[in-house]
PDB file of N, CA and C in Angstrom:
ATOM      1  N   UNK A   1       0.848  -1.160   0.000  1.00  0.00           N
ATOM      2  CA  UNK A   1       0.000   0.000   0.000  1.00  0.00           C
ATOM      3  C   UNK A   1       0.901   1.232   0.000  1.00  0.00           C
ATOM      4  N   UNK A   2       0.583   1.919  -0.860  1.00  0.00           N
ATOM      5  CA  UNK A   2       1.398   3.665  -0.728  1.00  0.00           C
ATOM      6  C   UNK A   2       0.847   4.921  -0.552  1.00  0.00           C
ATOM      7  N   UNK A   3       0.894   5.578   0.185  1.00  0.00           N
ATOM      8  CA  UNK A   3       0.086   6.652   0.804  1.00  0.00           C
ATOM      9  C   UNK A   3       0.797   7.963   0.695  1.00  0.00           C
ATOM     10  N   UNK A   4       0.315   9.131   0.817  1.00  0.00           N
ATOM     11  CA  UNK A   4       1.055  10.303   0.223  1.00  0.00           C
ATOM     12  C   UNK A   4       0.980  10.964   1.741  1.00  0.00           C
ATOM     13  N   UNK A   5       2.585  11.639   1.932  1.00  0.00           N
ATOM     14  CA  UNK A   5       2.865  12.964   3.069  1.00  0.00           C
ATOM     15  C   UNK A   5       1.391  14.135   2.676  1.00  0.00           C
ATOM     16  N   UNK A   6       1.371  14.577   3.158  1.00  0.00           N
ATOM     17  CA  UNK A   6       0.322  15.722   2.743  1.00  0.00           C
ATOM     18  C   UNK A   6       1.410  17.175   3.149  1.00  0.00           C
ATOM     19  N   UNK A   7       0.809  18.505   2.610  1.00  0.00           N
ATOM     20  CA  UNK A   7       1.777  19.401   3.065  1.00  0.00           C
ATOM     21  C   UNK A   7       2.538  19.828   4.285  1.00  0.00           C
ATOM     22  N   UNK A   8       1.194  19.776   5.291  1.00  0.00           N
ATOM     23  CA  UNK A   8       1.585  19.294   6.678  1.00  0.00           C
ATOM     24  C   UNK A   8       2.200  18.523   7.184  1.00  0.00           C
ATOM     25  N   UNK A   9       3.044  17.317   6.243  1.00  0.00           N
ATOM     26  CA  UNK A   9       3.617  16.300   6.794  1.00  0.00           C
ATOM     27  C   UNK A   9       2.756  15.143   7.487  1.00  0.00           C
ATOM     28  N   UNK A  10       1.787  15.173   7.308  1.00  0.00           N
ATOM     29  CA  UNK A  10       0.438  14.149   8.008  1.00  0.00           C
ATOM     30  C   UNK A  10       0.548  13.428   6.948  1.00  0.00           C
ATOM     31  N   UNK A  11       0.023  11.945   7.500  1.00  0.00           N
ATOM     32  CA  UNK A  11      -0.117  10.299   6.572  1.00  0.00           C
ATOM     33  C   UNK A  11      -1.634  10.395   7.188  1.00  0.00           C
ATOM     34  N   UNK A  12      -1.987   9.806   6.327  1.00  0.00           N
ATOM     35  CA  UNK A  12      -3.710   9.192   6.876  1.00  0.00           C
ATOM     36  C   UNK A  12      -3.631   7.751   6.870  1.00  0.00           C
ATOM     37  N   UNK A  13      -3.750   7.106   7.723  1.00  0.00           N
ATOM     38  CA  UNK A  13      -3.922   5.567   8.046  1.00  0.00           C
ATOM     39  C   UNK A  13      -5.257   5.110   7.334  1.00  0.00           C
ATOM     40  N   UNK A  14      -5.471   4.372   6.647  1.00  0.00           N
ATOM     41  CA  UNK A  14      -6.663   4.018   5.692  1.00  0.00           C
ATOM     42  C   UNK A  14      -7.822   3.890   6.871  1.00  0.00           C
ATOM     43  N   UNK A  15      -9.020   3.819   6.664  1.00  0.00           N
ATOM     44  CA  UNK A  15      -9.714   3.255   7.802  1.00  0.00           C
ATOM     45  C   UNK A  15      -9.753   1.600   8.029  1.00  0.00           C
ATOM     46  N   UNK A  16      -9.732   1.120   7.041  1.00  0.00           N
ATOM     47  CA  UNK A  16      -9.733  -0.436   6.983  1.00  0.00           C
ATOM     48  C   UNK A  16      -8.792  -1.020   7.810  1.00  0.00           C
ATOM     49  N   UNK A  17      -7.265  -0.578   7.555  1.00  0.00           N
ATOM     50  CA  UNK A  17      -6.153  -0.691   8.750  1.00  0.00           C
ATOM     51  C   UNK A  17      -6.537  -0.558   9.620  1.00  0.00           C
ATOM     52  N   UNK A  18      -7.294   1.023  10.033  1.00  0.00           N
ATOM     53  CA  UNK A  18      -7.294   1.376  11.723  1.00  0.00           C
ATOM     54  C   UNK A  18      -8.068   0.448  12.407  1.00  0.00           C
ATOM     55  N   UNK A  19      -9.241  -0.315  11.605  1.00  0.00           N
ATOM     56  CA  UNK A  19     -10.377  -0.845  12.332  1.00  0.00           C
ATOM     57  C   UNK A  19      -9.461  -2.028  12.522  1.00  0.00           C
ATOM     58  N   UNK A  20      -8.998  -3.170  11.380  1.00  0.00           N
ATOM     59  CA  UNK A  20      -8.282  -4.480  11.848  1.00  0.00           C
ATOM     60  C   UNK A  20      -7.069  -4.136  13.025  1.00  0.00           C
ATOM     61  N   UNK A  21      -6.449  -3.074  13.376  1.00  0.00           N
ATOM     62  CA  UNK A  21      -5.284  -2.896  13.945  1.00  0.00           C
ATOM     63  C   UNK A  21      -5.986  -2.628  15.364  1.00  0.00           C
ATOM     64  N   UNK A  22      -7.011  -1.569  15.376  1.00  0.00           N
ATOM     65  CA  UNK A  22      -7.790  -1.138  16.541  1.00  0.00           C
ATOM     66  C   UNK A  22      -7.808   0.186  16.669  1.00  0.00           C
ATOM     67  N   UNK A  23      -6.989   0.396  15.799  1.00  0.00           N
ATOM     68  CA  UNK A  23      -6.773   2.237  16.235  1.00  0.00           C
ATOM     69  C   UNK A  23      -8.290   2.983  16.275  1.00  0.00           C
ATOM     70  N   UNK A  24      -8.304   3.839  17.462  1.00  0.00           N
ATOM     71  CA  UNK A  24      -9.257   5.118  17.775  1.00  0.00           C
ATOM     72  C   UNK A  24      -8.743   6.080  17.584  1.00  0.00           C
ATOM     73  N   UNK A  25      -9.462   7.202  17.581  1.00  0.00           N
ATOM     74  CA  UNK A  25      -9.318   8.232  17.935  1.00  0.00           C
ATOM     75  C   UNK A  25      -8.499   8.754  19.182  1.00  0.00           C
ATOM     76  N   UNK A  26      -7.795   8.946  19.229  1.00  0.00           N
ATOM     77  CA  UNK A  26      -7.080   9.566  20.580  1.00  0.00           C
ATOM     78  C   UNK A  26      -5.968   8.951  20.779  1.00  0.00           C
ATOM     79  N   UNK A  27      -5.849   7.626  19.737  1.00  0.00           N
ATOM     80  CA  UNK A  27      -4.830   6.263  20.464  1.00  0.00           C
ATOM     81  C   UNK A  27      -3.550   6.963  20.186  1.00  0.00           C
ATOM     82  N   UNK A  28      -2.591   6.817  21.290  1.00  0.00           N
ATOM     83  CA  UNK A  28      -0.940   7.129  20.982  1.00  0.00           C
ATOM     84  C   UNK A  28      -0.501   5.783  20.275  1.00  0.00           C
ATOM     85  N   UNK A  29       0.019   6.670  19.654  1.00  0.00           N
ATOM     86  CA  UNK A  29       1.391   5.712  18.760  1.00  0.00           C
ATOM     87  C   UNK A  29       2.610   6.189  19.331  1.00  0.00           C
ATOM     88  N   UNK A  30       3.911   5.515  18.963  1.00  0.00           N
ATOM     89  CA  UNK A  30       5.295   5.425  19.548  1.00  0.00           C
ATOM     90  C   UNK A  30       5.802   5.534  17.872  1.00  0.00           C
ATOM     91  N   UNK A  31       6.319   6.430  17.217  1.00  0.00           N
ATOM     92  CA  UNK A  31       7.083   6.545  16.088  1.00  0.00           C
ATOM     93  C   UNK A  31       8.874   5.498  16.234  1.00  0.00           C
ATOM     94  N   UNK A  32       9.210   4.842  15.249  1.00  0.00           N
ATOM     95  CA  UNK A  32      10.330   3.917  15.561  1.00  0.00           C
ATOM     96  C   UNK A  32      11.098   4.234  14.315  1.00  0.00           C
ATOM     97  N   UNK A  33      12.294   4.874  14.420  1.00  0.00           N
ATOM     98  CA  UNK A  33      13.215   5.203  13.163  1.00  0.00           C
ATOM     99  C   UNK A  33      14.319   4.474  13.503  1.00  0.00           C
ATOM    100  N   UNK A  34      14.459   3.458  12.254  1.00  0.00           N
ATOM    101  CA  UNK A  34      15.723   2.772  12.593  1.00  0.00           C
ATOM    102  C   UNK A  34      15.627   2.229  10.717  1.00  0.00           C
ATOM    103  N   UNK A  35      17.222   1.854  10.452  1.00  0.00           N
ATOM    104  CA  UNK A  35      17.447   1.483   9.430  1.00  0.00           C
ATOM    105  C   UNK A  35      16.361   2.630   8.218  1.00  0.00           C
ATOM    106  N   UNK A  36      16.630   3.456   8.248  1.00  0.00           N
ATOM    107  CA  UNK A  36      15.588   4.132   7.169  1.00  0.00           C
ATOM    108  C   UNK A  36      14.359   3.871   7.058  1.00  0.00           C
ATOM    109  N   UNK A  37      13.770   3.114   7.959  1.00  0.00           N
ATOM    110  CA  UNK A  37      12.369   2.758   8.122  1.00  0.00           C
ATOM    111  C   UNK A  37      11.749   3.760   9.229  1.00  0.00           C
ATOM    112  N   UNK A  38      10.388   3.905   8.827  1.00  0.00           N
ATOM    113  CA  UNK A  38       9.502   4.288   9.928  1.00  0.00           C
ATOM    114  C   UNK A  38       8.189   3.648  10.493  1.00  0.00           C
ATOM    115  N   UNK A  39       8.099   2.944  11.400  1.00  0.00           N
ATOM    116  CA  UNK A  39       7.097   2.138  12.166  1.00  0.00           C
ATOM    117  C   UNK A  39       6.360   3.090  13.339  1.00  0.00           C
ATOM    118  N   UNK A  40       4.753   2.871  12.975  1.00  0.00           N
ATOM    119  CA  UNK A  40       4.311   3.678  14.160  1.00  0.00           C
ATOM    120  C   UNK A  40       3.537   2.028  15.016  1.00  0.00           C
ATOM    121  N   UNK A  41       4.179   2.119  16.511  1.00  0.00           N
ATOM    122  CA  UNK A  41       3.152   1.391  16.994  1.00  0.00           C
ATOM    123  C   UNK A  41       2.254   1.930  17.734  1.00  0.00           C
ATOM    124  N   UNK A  42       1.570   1.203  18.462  1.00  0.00           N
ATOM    125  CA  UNK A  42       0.680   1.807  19.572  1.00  0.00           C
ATOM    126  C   UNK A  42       1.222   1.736  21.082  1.00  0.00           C
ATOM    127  N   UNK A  43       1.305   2.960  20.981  1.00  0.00           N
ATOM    128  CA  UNK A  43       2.225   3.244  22.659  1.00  0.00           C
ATOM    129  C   UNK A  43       1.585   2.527  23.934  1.00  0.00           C
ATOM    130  N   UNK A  44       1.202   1.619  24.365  1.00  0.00           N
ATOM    131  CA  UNK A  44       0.482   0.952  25.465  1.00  0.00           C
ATOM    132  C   UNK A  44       1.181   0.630  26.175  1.00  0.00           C
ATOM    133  N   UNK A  45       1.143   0.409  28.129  1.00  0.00           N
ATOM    134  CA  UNK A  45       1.567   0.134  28.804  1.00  0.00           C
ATOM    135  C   UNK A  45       2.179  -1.296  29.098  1.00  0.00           C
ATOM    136  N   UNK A  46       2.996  -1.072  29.741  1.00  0.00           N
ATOM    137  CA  UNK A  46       3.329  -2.721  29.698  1.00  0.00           C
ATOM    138  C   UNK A  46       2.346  -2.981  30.816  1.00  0.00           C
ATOM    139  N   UNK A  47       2.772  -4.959  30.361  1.00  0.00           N
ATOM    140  CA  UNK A  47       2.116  -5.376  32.038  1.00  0.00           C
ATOM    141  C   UNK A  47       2.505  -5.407  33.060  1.00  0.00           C
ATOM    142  N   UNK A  48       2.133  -6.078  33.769  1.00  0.00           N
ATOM    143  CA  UNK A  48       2.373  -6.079  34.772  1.00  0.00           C
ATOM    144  C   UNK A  48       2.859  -7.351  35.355  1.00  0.00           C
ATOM    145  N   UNK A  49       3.661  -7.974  36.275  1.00  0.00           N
ATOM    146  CA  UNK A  49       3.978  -9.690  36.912  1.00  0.00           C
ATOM    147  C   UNK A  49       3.212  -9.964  37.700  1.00  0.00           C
ATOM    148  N   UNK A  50       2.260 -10.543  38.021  1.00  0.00           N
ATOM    149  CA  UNK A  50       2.010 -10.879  39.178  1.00  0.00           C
ATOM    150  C   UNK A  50       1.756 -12.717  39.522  1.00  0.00           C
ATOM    151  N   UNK A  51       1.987 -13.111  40.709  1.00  0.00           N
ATOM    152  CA  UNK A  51       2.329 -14.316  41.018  1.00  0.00           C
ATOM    153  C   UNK A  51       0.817 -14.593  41.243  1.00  0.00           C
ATOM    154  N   UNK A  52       0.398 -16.038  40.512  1.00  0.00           N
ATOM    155  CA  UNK A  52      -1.140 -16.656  40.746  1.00  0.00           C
ATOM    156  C   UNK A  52      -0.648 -18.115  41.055  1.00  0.00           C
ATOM    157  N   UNK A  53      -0.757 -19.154  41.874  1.00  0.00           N
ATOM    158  CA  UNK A  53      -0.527 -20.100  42.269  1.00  0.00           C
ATOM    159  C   UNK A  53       1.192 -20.736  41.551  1.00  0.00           C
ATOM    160  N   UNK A  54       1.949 -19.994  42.041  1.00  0.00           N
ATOM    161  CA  UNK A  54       3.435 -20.319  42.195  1.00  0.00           C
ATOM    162  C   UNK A  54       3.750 -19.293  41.069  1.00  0.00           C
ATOM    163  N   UNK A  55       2.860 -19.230  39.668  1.00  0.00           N
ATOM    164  CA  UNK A  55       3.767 -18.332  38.626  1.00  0.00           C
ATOM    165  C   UNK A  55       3.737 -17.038  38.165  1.00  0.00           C
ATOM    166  N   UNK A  56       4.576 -16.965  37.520  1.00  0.00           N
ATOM    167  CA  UNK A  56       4.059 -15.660  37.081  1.00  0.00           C
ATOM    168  C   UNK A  56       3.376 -15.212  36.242  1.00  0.00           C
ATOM    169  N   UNK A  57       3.098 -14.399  35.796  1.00  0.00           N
ATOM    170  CA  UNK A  57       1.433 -14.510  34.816  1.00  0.00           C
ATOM    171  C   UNK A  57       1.509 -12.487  34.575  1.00  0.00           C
ATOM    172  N   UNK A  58       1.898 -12.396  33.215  1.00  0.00           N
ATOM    173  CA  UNK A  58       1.457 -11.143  32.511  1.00  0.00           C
ATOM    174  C   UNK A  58      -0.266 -10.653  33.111  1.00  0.00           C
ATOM    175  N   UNK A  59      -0.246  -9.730  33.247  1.00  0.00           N
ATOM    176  CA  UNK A  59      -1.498  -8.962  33.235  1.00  0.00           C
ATOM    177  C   UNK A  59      -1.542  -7.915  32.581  1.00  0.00           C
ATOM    178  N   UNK A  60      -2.306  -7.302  31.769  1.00  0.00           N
ATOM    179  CA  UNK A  60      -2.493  -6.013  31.344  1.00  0.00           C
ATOM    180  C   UNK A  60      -2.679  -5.151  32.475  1.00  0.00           C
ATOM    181  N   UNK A  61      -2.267  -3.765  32.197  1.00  0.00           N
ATOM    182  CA  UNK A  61      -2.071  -2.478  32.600  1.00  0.00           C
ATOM    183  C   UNK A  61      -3.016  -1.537  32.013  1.00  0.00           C
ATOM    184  N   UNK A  62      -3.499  -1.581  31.149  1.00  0.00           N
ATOM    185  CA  UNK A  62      -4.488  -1.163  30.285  1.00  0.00           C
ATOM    186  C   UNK A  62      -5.978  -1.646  30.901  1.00  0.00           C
ATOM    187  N   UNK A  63      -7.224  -0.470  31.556  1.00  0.00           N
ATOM    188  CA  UNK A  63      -8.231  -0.889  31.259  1.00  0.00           C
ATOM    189  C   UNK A  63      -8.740  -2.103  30.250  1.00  0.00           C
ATOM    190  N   UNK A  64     -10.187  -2.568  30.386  1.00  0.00           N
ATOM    191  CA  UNK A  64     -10.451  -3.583  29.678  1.00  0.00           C
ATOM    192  C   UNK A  64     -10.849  -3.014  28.289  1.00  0.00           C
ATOM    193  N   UNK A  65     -11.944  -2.078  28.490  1.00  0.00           N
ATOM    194  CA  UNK A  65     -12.670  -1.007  27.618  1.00  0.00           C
ATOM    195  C   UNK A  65     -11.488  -0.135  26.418  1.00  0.00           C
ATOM    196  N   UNK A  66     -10.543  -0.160  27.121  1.00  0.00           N
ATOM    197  CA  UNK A  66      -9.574   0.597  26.498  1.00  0.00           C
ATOM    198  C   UNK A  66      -8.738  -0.035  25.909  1.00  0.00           C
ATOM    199  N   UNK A  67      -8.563  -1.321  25.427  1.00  0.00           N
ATOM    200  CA  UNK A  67      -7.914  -2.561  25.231  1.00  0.00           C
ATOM    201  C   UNK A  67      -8.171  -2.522  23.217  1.00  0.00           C
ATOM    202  N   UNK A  68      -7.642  -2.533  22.547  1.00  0.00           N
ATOM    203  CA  UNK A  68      -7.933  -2.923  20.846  1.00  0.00           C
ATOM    204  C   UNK A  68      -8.345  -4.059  21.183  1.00  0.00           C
ATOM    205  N   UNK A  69      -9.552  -4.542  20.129  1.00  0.00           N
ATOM    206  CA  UNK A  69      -9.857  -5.841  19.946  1.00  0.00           C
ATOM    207  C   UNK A  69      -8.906  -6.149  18.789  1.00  0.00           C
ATOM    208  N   UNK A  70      -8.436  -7.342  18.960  1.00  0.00           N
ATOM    209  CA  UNK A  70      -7.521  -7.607  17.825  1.00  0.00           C
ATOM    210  C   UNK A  70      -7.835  -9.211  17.840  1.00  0.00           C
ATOM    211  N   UNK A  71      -7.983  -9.715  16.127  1.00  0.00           N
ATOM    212  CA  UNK A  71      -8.308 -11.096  16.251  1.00  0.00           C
ATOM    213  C   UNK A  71      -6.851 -11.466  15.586  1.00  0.00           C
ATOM    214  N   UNK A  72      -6.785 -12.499  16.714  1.00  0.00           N
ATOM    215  CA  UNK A  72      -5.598 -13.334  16.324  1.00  0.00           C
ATOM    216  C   UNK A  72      -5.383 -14.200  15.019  1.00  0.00           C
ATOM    217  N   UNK A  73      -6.115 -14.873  15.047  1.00  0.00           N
ATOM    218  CA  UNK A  73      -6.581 -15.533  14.143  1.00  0.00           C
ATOM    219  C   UNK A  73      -5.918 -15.218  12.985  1.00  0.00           C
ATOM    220  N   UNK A  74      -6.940 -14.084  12.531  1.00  0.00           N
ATOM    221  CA  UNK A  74      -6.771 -13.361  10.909  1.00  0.00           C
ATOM    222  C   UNK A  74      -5.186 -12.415  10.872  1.00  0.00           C
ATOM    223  N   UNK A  75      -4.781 -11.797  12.188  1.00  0.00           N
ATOM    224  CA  UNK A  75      -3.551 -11.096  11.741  1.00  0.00           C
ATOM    225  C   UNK A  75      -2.430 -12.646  11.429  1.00  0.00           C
ATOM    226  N   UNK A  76      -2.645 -14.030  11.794  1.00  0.00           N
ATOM    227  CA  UNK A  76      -1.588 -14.759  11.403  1.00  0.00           C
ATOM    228  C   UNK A  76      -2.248 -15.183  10.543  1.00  0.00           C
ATOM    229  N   UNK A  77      -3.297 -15.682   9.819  1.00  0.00           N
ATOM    230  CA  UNK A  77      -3.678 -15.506   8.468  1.00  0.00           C
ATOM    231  C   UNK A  77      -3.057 -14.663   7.599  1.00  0.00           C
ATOM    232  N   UNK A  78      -3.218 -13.225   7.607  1.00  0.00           N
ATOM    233  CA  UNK A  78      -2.938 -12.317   6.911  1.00  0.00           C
ATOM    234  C   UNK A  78      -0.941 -12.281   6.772  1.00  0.00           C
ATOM    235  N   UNK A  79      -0.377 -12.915   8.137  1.00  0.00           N
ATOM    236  CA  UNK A  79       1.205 -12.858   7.965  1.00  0.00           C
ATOM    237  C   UNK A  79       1.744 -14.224   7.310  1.00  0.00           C
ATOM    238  N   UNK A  80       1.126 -15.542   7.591  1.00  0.00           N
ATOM    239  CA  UNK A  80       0.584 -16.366   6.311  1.00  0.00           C
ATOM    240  C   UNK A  80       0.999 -15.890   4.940  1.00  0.00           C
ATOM    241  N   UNK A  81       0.002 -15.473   4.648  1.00  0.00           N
ATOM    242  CA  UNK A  81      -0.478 -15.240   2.977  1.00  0.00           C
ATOM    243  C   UNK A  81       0.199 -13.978   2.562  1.00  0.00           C
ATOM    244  N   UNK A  82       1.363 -13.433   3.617  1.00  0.00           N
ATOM    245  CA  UNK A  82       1.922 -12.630   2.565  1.00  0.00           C
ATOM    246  C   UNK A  82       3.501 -12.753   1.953  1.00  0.00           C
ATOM    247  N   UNK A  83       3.472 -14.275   2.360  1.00  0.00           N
ATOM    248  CA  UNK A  83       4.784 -14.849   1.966  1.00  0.00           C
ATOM    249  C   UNK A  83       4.902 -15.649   0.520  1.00  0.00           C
ATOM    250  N   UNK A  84       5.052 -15.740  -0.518  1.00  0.00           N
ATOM    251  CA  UNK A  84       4.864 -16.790  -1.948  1.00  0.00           C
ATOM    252  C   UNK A  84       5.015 -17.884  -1.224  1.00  0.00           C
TER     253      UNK A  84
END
């Protein structure tokens, strides 16, 4: 997909992306410049450790409500099928 700077220097994220990815309105991204590339992710908190019967166990830090729905499924489908 190729998308144009605008004069302002603004990209518009298609909507189709934002909805499979999760992006809202308001969501921070984290800009990543390395090797001449530019990656925006979504700036979210890490988790958290906490111990539940001996282990340790990730928890989100993030409200529930405030969470992207993201289906697993289809993003490894989609990383699948974009290999020949």
């Amino acid at each position: 997909m190729v998308i144009t700077i605008d004069k302002a220097g603004r990209v518009v994220i298609p909507a189709e992306t934002r909805r499979r990815v999760g992006l809202k309105p308001g969501t921070r991204l984290k800009l990543i410049e390395e090797n001449h590339e530019i990656r925006l992710v979504p700036a979210v908190s890490p988790p958290k450790l906490v111990r539940r019967k001996g282990r340790l166990v990730a928890v989100p830090t993030v409200p529930e409500e405030e969470r992207s729905p993201v289906d697993l499924g289809e993003l490894m489908r989609q990383e699948r099928d974009r290999w020949p």
